[in-house]
N, C-alpha and C. Protein backbone atom coordinates (compact mmCIF):
# COMPACT_ATOMS: atom_id res chain seq x y z
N UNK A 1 7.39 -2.33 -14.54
CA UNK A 1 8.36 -2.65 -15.56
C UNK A 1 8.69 -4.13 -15.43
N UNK A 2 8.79 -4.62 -16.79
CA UNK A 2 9.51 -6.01 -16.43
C UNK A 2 10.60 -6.62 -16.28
N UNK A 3 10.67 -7.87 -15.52
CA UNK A 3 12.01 -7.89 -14.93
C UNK A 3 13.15 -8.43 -15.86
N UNK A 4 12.58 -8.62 -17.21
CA UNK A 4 13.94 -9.07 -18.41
C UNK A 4 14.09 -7.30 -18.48
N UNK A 5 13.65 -6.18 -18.96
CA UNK A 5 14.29 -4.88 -18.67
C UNK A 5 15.35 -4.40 -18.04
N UNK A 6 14.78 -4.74 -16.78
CA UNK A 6 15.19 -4.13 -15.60
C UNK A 6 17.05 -5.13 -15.69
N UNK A 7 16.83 -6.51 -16.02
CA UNK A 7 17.67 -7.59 -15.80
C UNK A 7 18.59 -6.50 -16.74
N UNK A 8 17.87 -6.47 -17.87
CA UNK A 8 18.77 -6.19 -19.24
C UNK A 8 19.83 -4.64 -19.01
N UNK A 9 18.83 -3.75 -18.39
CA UNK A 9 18.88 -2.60 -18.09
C UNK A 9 20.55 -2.10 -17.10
N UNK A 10 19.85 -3.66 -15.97
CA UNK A 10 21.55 -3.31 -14.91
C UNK A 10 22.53 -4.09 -15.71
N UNK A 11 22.58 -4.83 -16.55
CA UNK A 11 24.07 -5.43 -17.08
C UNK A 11 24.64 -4.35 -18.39
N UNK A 12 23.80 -3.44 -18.59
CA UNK A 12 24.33 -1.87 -19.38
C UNK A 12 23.28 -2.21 -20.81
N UNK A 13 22.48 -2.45 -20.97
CA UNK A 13 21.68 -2.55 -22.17
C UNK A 13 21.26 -1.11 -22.23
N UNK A 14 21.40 -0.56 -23.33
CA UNK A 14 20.72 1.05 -23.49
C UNK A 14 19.93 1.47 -23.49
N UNK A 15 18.96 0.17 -24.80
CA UNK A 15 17.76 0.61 -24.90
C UNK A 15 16.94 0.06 -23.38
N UNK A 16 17.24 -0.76 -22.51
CA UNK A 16 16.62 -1.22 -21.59
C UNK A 16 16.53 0.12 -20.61
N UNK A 17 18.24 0.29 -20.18
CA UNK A 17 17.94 1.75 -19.77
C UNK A 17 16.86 2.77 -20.01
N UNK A 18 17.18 3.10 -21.30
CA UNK A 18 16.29 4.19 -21.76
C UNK A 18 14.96 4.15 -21.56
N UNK A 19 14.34 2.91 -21.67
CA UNK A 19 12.55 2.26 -21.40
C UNK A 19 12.60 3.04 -20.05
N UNK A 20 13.60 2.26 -18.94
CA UNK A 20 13.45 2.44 -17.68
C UNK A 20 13.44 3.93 -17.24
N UNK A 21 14.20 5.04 -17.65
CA UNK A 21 14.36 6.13 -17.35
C UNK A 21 13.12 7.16 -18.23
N UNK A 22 12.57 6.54 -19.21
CA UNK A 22 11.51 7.66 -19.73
C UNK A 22 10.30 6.77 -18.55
N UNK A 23 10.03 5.50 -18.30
CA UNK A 23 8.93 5.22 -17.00
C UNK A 23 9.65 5.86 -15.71
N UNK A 24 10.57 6.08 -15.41
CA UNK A 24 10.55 6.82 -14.27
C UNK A 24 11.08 8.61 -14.34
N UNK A 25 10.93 9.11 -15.31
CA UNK A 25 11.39 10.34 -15.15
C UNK A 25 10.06 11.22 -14.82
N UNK A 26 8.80 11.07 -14.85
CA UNK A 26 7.59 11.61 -13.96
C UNK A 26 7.48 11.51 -13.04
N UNK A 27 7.36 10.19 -12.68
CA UNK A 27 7.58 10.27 -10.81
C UNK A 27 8.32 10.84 -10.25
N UNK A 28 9.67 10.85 -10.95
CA UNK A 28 10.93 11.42 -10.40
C UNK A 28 10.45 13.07 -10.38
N UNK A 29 10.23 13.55 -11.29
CA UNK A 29 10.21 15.54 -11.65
C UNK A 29 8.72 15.10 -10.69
N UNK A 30 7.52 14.89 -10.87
CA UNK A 30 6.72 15.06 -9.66
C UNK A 30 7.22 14.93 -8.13
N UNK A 31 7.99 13.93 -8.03
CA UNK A 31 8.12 14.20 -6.99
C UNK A 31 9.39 15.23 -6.06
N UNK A 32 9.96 15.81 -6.99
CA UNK A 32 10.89 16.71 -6.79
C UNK A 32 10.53 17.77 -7.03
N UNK A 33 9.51 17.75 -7.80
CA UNK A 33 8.64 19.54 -7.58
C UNK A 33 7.59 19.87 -6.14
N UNK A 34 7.16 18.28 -5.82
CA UNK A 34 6.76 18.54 -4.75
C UNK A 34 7.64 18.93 -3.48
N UNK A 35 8.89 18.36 -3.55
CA UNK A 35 9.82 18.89 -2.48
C UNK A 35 10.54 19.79 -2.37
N UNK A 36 11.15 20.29 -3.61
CA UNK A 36 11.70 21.57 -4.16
C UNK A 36 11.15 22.52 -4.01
N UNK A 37 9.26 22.24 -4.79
CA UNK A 37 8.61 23.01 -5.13
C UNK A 37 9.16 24.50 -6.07
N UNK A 38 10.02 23.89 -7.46
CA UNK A 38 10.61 25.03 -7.80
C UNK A 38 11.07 24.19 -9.35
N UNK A 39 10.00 24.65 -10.53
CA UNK A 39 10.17 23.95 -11.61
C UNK A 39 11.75 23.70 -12.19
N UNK A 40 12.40 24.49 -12.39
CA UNK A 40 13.97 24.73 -12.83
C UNK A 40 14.66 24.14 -11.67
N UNK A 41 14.58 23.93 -10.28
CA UNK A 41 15.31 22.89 -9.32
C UNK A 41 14.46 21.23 -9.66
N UNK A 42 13.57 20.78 -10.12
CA UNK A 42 12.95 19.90 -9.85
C UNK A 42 13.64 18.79 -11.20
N UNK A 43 13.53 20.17 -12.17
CA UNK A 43 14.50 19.58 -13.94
C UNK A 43 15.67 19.09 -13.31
N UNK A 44 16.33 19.83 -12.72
CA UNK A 44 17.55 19.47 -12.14
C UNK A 44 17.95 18.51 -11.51
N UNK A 45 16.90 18.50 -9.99
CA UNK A 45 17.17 16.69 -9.19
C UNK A 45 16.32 15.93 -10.34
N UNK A 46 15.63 15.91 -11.40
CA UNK A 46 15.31 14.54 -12.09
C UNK A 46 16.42 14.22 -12.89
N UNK A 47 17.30 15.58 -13.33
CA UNK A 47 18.57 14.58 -13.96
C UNK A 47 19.76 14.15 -13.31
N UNK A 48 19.99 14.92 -12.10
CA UNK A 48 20.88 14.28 -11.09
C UNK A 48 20.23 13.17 -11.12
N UNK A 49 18.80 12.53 -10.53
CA UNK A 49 18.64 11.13 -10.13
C UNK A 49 18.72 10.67 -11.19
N UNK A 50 18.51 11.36 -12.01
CA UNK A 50 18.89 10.12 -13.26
C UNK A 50 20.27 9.30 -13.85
N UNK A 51 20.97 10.11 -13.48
CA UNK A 51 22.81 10.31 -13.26
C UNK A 51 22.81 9.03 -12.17
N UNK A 52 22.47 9.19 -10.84
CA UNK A 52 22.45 8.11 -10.06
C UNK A 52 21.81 6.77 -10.07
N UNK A 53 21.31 6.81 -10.51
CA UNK A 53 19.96 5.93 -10.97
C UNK A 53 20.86 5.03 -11.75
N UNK A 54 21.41 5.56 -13.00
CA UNK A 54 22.28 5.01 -13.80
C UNK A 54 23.32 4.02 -13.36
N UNK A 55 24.14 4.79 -12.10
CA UNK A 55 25.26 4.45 -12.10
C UNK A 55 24.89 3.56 -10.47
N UNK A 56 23.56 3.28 -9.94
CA UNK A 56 23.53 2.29 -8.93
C UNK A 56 22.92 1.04 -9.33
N UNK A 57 22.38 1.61 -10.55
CA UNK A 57 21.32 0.67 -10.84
C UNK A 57 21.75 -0.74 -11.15
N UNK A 58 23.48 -1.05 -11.46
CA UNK A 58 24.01 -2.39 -11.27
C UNK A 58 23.98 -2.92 -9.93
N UNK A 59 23.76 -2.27 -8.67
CA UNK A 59 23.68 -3.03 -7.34
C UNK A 59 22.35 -3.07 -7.10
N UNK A 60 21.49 -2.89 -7.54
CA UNK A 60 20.14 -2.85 -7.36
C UNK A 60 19.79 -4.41 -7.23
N UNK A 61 19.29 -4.97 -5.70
CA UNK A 61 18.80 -6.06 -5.59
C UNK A 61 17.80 -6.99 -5.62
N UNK A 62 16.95 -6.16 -5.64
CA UNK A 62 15.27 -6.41 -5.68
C UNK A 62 14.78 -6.49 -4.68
N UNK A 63 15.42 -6.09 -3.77
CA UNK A 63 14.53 -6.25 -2.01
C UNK A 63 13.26 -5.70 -1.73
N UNK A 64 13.28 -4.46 -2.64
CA UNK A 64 12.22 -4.02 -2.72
C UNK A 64 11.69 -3.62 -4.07
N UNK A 65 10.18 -2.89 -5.01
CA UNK A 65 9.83 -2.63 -6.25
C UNK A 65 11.11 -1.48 -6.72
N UNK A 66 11.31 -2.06 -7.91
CA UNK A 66 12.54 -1.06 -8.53
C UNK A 66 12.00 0.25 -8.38
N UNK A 67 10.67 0.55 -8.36
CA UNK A 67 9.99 1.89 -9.08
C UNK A 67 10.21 3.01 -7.23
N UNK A 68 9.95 1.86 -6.41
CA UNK A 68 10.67 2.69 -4.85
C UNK A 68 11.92 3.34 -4.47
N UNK A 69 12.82 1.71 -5.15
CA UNK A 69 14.14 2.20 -4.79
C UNK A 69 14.33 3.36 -5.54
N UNK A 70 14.17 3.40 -6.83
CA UNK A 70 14.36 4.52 -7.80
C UNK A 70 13.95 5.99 -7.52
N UNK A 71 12.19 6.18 -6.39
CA UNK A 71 12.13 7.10 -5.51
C UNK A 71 12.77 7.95 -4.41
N UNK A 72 13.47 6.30 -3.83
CA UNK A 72 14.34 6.54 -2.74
C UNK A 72 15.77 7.32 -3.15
N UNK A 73 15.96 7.36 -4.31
CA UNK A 73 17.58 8.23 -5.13
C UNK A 73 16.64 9.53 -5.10
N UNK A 74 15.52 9.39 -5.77
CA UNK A 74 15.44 11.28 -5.79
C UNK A 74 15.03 11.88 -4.78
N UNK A 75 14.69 11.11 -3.46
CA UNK A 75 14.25 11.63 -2.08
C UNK A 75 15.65 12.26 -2.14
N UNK A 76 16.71 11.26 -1.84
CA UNK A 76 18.28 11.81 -1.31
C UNK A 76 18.71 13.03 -2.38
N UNK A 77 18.74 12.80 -3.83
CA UNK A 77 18.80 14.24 -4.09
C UNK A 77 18.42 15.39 -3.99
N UNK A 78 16.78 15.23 -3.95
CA UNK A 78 16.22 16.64 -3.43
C UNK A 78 16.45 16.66 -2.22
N UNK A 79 16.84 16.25 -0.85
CA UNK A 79 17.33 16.77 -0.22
C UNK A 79 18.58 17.04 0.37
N UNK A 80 19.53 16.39 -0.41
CA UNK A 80 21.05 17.16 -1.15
C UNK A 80 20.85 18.82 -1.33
N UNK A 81 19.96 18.56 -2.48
CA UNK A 81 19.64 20.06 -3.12
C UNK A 81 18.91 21.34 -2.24
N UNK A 82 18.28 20.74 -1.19
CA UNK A 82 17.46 21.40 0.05
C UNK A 82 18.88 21.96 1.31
N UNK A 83 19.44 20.84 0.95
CA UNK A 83 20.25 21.49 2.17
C UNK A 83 21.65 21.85 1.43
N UNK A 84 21.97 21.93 0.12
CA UNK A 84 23.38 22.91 -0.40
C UNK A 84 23.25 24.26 0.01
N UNK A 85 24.28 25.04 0.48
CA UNK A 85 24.54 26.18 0.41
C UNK A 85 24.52 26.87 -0.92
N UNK A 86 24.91 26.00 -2.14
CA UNK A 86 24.84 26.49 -3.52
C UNK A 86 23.62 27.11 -3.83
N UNK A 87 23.02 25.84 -3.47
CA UNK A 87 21.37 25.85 -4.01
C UNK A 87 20.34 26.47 -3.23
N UNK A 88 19.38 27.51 -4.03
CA UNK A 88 18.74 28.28 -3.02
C UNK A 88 17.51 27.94 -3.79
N UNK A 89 16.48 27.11 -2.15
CA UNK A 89 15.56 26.64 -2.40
C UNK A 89 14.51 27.55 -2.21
N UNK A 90 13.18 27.31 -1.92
CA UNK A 90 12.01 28.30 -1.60
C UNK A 90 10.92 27.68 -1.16
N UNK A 91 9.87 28.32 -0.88
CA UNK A 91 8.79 27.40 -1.29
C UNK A 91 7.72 27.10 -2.33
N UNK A 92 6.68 26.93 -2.42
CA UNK A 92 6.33 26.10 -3.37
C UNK A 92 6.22 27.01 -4.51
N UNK A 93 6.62 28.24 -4.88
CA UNK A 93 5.96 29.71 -5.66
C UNK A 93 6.45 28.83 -6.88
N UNK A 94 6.91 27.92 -7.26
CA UNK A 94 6.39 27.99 -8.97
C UNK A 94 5.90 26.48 -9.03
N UNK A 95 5.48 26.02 -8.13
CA UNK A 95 4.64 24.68 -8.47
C UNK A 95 3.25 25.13 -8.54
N UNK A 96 2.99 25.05 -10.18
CA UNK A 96 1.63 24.80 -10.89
C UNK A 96 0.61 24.40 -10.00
N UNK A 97 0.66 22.75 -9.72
CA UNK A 97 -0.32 22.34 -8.98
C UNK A 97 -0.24 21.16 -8.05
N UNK A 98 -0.40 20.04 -8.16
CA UNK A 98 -0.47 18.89 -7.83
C UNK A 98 -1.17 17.95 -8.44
N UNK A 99 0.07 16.96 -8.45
CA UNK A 99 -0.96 16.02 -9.29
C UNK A 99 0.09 15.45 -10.74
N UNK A 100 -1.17 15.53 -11.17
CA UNK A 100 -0.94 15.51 -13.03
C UNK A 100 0.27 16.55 -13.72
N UNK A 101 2.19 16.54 -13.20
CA UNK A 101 2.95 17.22 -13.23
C UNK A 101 3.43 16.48 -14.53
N UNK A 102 3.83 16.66 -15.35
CA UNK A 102 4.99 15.85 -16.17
C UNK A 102 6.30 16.70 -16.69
N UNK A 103 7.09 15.98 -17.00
CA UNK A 103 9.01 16.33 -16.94
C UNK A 103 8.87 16.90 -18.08
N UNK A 104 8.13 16.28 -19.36
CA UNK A 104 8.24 16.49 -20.74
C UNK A 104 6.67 17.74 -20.73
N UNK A 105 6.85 17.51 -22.52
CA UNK A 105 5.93 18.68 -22.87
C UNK A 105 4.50 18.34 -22.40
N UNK A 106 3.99 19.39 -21.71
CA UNK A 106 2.20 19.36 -21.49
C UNK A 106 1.15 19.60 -23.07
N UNK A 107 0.25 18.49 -22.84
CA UNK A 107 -1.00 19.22 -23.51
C UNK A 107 -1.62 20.45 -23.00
N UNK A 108 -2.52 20.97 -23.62
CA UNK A 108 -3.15 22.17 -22.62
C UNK A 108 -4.48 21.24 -22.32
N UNK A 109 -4.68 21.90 -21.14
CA UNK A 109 -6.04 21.46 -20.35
C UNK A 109 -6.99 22.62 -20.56
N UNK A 110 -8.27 21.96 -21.13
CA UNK A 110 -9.09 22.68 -21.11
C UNK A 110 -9.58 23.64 -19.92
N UNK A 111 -9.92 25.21 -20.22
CA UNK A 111 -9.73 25.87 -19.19
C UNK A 111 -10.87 26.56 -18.37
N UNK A 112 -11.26 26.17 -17.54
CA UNK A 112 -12.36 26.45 -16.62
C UNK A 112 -13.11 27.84 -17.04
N UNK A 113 -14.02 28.32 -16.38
CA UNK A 113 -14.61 29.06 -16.31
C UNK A 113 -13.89 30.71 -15.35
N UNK A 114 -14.10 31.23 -15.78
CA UNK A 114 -12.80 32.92 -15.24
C UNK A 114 -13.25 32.43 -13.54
N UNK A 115 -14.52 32.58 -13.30
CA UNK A 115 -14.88 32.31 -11.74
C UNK A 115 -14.09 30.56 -11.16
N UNK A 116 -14.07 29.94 -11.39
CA UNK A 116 -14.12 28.53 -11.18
C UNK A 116 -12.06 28.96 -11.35
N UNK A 117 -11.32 29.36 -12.54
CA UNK A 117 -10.09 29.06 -12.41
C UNK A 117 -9.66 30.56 -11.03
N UNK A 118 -10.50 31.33 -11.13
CA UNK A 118 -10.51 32.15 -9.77
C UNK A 118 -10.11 31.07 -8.12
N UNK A 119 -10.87 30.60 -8.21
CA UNK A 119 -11.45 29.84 -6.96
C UNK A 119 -10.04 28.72 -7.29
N UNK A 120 -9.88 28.27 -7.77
CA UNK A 120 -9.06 27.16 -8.26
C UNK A 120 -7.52 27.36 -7.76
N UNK A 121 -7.33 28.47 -8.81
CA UNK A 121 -5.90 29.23 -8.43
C UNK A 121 -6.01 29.88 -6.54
N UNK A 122 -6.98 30.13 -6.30
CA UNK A 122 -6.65 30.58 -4.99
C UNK A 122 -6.72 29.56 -3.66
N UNK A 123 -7.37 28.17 -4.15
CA UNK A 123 -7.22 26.69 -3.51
C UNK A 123 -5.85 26.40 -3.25
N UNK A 124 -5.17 26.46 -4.65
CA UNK A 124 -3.55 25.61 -5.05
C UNK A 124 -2.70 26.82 -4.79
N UNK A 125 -3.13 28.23 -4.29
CA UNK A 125 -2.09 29.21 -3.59
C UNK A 125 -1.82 28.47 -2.19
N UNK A 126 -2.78 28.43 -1.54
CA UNK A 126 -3.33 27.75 0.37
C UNK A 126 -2.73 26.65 -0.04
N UNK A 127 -3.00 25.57 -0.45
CA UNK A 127 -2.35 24.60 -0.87
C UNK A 127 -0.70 24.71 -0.78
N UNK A 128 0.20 25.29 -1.35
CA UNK A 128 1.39 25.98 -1.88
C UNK A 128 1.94 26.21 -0.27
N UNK A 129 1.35 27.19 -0.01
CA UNK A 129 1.98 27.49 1.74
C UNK A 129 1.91 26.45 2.67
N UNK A 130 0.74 26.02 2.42
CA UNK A 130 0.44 24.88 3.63
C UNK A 130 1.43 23.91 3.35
N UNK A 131 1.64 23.02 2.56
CA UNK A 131 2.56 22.10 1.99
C UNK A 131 4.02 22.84 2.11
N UNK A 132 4.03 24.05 2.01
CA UNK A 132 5.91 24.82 1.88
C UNK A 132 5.98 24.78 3.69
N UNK A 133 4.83 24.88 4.54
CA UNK A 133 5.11 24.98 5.74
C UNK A 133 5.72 23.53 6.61
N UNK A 134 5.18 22.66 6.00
CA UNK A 134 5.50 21.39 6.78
C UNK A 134 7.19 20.93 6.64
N UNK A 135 7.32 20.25 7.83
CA UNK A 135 9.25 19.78 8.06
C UNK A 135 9.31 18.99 6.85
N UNK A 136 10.06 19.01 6.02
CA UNK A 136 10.49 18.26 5.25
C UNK A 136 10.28 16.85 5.24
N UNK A 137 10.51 15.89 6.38
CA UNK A 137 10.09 14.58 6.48
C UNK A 137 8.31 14.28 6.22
N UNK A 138 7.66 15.41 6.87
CA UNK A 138 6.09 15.25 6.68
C UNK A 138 5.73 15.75 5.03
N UNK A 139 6.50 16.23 4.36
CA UNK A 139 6.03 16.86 3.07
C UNK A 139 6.49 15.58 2.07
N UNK A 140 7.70 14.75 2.76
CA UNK A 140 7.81 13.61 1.92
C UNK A 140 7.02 12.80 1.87
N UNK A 141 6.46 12.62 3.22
CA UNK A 141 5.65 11.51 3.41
C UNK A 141 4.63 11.48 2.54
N UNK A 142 3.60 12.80 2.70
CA UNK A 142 2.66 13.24 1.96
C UNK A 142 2.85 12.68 0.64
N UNK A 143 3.84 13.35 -0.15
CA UNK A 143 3.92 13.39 -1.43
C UNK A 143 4.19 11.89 -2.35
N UNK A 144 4.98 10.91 -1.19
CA UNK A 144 5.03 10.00 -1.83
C UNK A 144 3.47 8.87 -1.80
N UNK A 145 2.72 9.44 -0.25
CA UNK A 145 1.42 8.51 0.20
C UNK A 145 0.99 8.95 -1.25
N UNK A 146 0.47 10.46 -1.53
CA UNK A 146 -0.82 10.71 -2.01
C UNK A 146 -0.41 11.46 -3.54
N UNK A 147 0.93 11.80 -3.42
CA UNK A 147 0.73 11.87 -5.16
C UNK A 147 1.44 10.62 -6.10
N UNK A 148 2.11 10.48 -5.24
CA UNK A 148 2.98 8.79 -5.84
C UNK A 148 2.16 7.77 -5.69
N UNK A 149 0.77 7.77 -4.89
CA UNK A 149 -0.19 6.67 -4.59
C UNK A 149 0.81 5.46 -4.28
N UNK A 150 1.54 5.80 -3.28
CA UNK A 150 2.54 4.57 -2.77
C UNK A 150 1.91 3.70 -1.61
N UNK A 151 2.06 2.42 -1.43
CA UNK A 151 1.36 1.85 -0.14
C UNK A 151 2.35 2.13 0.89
N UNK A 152 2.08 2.26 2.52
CA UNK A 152 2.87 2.29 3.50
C UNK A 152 4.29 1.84 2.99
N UNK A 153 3.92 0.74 2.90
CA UNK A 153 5.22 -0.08 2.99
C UNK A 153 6.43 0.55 1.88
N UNK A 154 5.76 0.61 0.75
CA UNK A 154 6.72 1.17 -0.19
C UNK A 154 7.07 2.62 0.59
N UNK A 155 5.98 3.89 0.93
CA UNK A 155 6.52 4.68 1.34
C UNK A 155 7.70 4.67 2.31
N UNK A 156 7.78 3.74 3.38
CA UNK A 156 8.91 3.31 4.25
C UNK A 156 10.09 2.91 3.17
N UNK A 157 10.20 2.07 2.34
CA UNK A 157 11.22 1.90 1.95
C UNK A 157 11.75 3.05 1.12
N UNK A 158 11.20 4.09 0.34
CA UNK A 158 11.48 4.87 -0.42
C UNK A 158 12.43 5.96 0.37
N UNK A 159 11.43 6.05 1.84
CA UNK A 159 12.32 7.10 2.50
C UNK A 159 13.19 6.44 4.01
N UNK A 160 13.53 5.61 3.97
CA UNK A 160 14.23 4.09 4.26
C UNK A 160 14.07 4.66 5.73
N UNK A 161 12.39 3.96 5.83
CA UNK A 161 12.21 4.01 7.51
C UNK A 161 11.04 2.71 7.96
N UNK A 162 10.71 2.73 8.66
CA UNK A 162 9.75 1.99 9.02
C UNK A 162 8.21 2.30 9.07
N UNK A 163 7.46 1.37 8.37
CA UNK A 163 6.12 1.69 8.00
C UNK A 163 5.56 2.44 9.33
N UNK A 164 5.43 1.99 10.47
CA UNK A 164 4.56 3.17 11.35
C UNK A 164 4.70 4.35 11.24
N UNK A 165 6.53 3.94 11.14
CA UNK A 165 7.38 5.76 10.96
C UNK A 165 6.17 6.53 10.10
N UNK A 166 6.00 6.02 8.85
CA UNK A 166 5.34 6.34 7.75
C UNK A 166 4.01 6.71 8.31
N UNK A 167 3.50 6.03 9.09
CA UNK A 167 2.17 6.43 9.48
C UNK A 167 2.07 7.36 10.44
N UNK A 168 2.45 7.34 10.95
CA UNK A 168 2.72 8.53 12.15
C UNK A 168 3.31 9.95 11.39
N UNK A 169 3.79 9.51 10.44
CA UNK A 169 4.63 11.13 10.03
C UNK A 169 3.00 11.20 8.77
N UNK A 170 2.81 10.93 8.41
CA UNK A 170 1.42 11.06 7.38
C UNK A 170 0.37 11.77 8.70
N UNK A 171 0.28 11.32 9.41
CA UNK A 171 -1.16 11.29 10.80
C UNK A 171 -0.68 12.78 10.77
N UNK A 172 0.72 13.03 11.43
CA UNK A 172 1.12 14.15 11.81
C UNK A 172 0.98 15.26 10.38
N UNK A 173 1.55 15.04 9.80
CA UNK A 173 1.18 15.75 8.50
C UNK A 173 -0.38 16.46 8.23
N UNK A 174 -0.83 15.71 7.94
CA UNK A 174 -2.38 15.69 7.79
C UNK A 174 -3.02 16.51 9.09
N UNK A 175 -2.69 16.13 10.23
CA UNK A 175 -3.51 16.86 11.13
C UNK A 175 -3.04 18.03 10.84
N UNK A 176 -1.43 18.35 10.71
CA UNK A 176 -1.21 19.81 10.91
C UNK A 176 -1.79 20.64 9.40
N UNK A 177 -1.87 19.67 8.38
CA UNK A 177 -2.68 20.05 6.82
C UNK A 177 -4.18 20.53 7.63
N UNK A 178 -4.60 19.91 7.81
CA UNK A 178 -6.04 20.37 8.46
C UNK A 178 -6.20 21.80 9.41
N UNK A 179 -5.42 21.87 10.22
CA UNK A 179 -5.29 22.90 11.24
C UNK A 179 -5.47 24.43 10.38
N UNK A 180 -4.14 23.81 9.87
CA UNK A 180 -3.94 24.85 8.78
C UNK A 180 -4.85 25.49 7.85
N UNK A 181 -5.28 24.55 7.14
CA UNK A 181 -6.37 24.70 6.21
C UNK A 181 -7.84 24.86 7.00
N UNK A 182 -8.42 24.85 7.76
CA UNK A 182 -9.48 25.12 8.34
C UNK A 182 -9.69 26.99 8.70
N UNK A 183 -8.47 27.62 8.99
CA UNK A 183 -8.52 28.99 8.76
C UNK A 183 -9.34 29.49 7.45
N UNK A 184 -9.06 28.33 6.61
CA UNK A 184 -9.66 29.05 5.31
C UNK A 184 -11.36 28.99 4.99
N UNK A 185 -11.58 27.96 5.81
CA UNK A 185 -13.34 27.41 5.61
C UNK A 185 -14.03 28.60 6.31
């Protein structure tokens, strides 16, 4: 995004807002379905962060890419929402897939072959557990490395730690993704 937007956006411009919040309301619902893993909680932390988003976005300094810090609000809400007593989380049973998630309306995707969406759907089940099994810090990590395609560094700032942190909790992640997933080969 550019930075007359973003400028325009924190001194209360609407339409600047509005640019800014339809470019980040995918990342945001992707990445809150990945942590939620629960379509109707994920709607939810993207409009809480969006609520916050709003109302920080005048102290927003540029220390780091707006599109991180803006990650870093819906990390803290979805796990607001992970740890309310209100809110009863689960694991991943209604996340579709990974990936290609969006907030708004889907096209349909052309649809595989009965054998092939067989095999497919029973990949992104294993998938589903394996990912619902990991500590919360390793499922962030994941989700922001490899579906947010974030570099280290941004991943550290998003989940406001230090890049090795980041690498070490990814290493750890991944090995225990593997462990896991090798039962299935």
């Amino acid at each position: 995004m550019d930075d007359a937007t973003v400028l325009a956006a924190r001194y209360g411009d609407r339409p600047a807002q509005a640019r800014l919040l339809r470019w980040l309301q995918d990342p945001w619902y992707r990445l809150s379905l990945g942590l939620l893993g629960n379509v109707e909680r994920a709607r939810d932390a993207t409009q809480e962060t969006a609520v916050r988003f709003l109302r920080q976005l005048p102290g927003f300094r540029g220390e780091s890419q707006l599109r991180t810090w803006a990650l870093g609000i819906a990390i803290n809400v979805a796990r607001e929402m992970r740890r309310s007593p209100h809110v009863r989380t689960g694991g991943l049973e209604d996340w579709d897939g990974v990936g290609d998630v969006s907030y708004g309306p889907r096209r349909p995707a052309p649809r595989p072959p009965p054998d092939v969406a067989a095999e497919l759907a029973e990949q992104r089940d294993r998938l589903r557990a394996v990912l619902a099994d990991l500590p919360e810090r390793q499922r962030e990590a994941l989700v922001l490395r490899f579906f947010e395609e974030l570099s280290v560094e941004d991943t550290a700032a998003a989940m406001n730690c230090a890049a090795g942190t980041v690498k070490a909790t990814v290493h750890q992640a991944l090995k225990a993704l593997r462990k896991r997933l090798e039962v299935f080969v």
